[in-house]
N, C-alpha and C. Protein backbone atom coordinates (compact mmCIF):
# COMPACT_ATOMS: atom_id res chain seq x y z
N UNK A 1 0.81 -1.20 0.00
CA UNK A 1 0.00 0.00 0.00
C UNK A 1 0.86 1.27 0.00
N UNK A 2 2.07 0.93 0.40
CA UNK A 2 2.73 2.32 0.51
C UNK A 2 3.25 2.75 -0.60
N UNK A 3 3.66 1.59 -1.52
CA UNK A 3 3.62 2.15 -2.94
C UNK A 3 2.68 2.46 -4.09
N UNK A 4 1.51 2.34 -3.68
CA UNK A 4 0.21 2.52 -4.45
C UNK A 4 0.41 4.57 -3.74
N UNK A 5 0.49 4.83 -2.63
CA UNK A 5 0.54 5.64 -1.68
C UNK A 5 1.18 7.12 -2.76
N UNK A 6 2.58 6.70 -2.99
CA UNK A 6 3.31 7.03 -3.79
C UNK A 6 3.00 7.17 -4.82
N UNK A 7 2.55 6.40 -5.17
CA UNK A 7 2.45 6.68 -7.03
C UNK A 7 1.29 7.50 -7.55
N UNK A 8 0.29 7.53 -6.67
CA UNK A 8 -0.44 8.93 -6.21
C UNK A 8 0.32 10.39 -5.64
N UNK A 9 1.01 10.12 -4.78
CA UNK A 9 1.71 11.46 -4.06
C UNK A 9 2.23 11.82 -4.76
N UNK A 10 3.18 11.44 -5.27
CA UNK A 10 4.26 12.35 -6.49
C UNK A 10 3.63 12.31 -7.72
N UNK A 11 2.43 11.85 -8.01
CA UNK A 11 2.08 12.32 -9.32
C UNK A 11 2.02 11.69 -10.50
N UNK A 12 2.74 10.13 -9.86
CA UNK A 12 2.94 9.20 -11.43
C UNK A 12 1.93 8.65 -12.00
N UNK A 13 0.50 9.09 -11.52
CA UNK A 13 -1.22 8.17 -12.12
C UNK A 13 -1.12 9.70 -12.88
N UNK A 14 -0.56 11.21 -13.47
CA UNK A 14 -0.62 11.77 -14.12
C UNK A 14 -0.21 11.65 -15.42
N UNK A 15 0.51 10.59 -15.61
CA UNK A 15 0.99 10.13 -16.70
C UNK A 15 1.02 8.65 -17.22
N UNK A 16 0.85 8.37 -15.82
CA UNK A 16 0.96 6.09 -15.91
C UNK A 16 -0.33 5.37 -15.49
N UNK A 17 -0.69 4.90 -15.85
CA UNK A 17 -2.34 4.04 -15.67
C UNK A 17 -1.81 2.91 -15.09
N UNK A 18 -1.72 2.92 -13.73
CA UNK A 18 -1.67 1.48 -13.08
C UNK A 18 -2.30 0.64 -13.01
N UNK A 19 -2.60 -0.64 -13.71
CA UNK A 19 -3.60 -1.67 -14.11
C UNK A 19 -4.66 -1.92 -13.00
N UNK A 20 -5.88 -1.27 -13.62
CA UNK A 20 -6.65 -1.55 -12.32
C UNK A 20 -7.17 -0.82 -11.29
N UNK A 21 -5.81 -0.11 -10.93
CA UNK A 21 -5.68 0.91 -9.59
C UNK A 21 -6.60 1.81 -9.99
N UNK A 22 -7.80 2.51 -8.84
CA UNK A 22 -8.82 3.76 -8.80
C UNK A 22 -7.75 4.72 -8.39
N UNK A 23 -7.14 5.70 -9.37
CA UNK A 23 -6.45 7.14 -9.16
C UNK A 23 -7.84 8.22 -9.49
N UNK A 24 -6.73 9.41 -9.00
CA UNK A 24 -7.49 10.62 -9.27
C UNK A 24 -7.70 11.06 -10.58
N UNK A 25 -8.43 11.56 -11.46
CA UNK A 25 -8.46 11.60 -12.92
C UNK A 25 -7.12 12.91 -13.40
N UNK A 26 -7.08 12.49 -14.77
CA UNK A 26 -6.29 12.98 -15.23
C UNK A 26 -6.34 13.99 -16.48
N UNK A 27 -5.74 15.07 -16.31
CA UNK A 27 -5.98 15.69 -18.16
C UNK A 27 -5.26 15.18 -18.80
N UNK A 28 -4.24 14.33 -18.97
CA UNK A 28 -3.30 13.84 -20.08
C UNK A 28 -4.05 13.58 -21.34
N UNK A 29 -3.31 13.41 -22.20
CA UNK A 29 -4.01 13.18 -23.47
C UNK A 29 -3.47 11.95 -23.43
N UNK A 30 -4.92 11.05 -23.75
CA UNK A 30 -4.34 9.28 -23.38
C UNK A 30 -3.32 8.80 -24.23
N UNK A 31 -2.74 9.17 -25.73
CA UNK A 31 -2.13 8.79 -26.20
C UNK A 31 -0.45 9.07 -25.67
N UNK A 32 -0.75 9.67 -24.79
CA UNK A 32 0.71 9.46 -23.65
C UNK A 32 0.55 9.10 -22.60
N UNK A 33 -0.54 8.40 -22.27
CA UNK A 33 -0.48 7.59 -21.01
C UNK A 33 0.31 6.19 -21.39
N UNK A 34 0.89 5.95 -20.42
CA UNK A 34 1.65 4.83 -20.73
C UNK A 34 1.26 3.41 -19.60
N UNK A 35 0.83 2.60 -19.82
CA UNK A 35 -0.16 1.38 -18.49
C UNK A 35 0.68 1.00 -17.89
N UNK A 36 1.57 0.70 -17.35
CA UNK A 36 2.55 -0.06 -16.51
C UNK A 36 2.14 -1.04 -15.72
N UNK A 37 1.17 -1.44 -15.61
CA UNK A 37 0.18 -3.23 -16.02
C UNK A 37 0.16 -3.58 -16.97
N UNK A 38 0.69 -3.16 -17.96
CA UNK A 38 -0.08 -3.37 -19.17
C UNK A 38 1.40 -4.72 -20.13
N UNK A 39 0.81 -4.90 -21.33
CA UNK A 39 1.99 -6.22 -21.85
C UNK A 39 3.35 -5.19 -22.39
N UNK A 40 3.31 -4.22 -22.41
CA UNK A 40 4.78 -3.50 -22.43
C UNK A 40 5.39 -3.88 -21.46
N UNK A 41 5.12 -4.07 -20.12
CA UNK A 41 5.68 -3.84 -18.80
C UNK A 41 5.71 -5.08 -18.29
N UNK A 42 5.18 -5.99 -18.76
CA UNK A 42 4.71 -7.52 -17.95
C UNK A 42 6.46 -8.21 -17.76
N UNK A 43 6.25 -8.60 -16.81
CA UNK A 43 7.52 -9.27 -16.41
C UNK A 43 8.80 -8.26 -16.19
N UNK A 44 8.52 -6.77 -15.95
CA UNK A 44 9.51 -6.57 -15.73
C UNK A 44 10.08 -6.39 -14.41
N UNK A 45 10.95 -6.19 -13.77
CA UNK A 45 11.40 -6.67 -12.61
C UNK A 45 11.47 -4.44 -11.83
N UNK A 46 12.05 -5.25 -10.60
CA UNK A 46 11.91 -3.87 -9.69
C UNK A 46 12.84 -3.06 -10.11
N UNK A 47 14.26 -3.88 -10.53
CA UNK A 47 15.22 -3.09 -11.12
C UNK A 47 15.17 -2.27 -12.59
N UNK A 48 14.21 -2.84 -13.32
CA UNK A 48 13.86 -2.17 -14.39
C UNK A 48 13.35 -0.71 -13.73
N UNK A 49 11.98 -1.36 -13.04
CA UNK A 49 11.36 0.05 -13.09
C UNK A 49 12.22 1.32 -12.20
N UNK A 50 12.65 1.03 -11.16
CA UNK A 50 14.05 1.75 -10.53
C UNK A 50 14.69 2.51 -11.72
N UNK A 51 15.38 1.98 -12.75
CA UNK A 51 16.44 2.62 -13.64
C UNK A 51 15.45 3.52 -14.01
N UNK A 52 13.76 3.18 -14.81
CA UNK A 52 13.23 4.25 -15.46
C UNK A 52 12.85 5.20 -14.53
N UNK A 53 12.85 4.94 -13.70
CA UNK A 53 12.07 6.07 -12.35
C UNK A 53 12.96 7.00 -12.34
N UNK A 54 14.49 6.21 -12.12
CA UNK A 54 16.10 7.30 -11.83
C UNK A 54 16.54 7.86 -12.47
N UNK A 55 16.46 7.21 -14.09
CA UNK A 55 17.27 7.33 -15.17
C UNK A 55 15.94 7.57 -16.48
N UNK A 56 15.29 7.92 -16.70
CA UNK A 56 13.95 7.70 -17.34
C UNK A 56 14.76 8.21 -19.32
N UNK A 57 15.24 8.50 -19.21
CA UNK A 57 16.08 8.56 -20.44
C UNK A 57 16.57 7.17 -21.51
N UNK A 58 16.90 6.27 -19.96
CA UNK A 58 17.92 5.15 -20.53
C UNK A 58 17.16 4.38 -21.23
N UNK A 59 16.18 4.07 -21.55
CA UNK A 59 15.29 3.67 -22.13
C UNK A 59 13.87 4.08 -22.63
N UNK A 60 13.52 4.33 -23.87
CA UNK A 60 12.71 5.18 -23.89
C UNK A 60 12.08 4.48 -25.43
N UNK A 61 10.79 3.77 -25.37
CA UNK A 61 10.46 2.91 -26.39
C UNK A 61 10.66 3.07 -27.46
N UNK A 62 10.30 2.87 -28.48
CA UNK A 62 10.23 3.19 -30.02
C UNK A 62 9.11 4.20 -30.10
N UNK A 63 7.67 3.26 -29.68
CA UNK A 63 6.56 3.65 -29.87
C UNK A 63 6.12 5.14 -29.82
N UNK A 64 6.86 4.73 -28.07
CA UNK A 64 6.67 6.04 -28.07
C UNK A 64 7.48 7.44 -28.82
N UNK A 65 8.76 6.88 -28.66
CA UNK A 65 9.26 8.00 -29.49
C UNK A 65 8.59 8.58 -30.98
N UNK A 66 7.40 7.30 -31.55
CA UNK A 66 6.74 8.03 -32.33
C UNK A 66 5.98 9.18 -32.25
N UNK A 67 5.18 8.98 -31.12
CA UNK A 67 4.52 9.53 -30.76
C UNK A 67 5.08 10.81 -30.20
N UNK A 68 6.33 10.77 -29.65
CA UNK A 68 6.90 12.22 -29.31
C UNK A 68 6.94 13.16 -30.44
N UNK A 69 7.65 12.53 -31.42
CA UNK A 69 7.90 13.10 -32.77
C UNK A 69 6.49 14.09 -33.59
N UNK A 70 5.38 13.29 -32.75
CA UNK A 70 4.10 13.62 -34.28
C UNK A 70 3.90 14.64 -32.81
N UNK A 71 3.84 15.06 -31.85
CA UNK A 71 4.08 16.11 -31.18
C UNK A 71 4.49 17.39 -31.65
N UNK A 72 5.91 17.51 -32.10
CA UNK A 72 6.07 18.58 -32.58
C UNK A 72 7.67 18.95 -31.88
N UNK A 73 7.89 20.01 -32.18
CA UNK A 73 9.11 20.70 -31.50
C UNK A 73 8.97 21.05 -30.30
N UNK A 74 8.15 20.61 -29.17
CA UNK A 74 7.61 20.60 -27.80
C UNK A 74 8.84 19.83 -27.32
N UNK A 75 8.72 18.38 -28.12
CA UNK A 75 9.08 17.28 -27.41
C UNK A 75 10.43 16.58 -28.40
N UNK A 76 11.35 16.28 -27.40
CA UNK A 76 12.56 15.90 -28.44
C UNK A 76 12.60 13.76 -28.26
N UNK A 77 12.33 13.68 -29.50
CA UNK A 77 12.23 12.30 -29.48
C UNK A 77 13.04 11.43 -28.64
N UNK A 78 14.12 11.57 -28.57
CA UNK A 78 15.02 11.11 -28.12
C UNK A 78 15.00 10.68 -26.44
N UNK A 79 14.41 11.71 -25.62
CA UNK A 79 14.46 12.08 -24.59
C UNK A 79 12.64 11.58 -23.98
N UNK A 80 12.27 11.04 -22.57
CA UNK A 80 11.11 11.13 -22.23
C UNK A 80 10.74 12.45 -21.61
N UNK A 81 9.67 12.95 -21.84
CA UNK A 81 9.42 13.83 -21.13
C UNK A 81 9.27 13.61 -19.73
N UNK A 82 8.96 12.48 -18.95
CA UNK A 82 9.72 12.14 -17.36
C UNK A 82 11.01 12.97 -16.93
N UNK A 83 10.05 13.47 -15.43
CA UNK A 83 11.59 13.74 -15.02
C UNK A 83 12.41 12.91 -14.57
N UNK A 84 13.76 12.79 -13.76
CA UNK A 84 13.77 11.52 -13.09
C UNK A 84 13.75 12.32 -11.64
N UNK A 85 13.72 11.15 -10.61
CA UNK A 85 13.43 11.26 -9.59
C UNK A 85 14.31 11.27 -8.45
N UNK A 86 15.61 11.27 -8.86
CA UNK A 86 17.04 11.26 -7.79
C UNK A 86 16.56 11.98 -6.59
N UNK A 87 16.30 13.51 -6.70
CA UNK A 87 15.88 14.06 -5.60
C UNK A 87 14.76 14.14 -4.89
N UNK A 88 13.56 13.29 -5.42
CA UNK A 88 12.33 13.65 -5.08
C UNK A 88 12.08 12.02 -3.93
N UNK A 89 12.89 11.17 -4.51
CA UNK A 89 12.31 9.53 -4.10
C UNK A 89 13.58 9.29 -2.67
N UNK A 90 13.11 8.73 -1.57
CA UNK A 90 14.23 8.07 -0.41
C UNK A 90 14.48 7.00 -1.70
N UNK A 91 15.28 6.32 -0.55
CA UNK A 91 15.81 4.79 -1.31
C UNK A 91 14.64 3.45 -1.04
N UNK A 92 14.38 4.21 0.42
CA UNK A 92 12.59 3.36 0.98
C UNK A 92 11.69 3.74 -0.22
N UNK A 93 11.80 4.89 -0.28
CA UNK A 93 10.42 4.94 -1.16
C UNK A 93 10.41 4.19 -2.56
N UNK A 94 11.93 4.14 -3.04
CA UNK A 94 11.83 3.53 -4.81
C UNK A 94 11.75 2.47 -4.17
N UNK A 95 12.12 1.54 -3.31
CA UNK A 95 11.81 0.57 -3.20
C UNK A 95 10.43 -0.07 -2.99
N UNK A 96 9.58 0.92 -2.33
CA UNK A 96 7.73 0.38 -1.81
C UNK A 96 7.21 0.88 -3.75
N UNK A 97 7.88 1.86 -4.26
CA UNK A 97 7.15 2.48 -5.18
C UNK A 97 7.37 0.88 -6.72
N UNK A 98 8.90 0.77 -6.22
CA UNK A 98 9.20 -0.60 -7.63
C UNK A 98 8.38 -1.78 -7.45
N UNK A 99 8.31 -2.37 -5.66
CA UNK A 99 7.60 -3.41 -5.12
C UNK A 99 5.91 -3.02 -6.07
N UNK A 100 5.15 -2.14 -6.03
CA UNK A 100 3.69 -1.93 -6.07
C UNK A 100 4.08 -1.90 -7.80
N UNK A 101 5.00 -1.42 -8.65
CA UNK A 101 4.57 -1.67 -10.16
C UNK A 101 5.17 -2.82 -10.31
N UNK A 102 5.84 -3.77 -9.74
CA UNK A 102 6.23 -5.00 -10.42
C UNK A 102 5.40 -5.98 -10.21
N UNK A 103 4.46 -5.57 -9.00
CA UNK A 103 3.29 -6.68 -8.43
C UNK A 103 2.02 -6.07 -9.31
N UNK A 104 1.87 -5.37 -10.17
CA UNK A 104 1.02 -5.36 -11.11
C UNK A 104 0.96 -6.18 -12.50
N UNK A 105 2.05 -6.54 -12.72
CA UNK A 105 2.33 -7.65 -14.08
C UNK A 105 1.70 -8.66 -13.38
N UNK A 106 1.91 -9.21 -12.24
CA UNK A 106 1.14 -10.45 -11.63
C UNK A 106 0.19 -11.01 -11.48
């Protein structure tokens, strides 16, 4: 629960649809919501989601980079618009926050 907790508090149901999970609604435009329940994400482990949380750069789909692109000069393909989270997350917290998205593939 403490990472469901989280992923509300800082804001990540503003951009990520946690399979299932009742969040607060969102204005995103769904074609950048990204499910992290969903079969992109299935099986991936805590350490995955950790690197994208820390490092949200180091990997950054194809798909989506299409979708950055038909955006415009807003958004540089290359790059997610995620920030990362070095200063915002304890080391407790990426850990309750990786535990609650890796137990969603399940």
């Amino acid at each position: 629960s403490a990472g469901k907790t989280l992923f509300v508090g800082k804001g990540c149901y503003q951009c990520h649809i946690a399979d299932g999970i009742k969040t607060p609604a969102s204005d995103l435009d769904q074609n950048l919501t990204i499910d992290l329940g969903g079969k992109d994400h299935a099986g991936w482990t805590r350490d995955q989601f950790a690197r994208s949380i820390m490092s949200p750069n180091h990997t950054v789909a194809e798909e989506y980079r299409k979708i950055m692109m038909s955006l415009g000069a807003n958004f540089e393909a290359e790059n997610s618009p995620m920030p990362g989270f070095n200063e915002l997350l304890t080391l407790s917290d990426l850990i309750h926050l990786t535990t609650f998205l890796e137990n969603l593939s399940e």
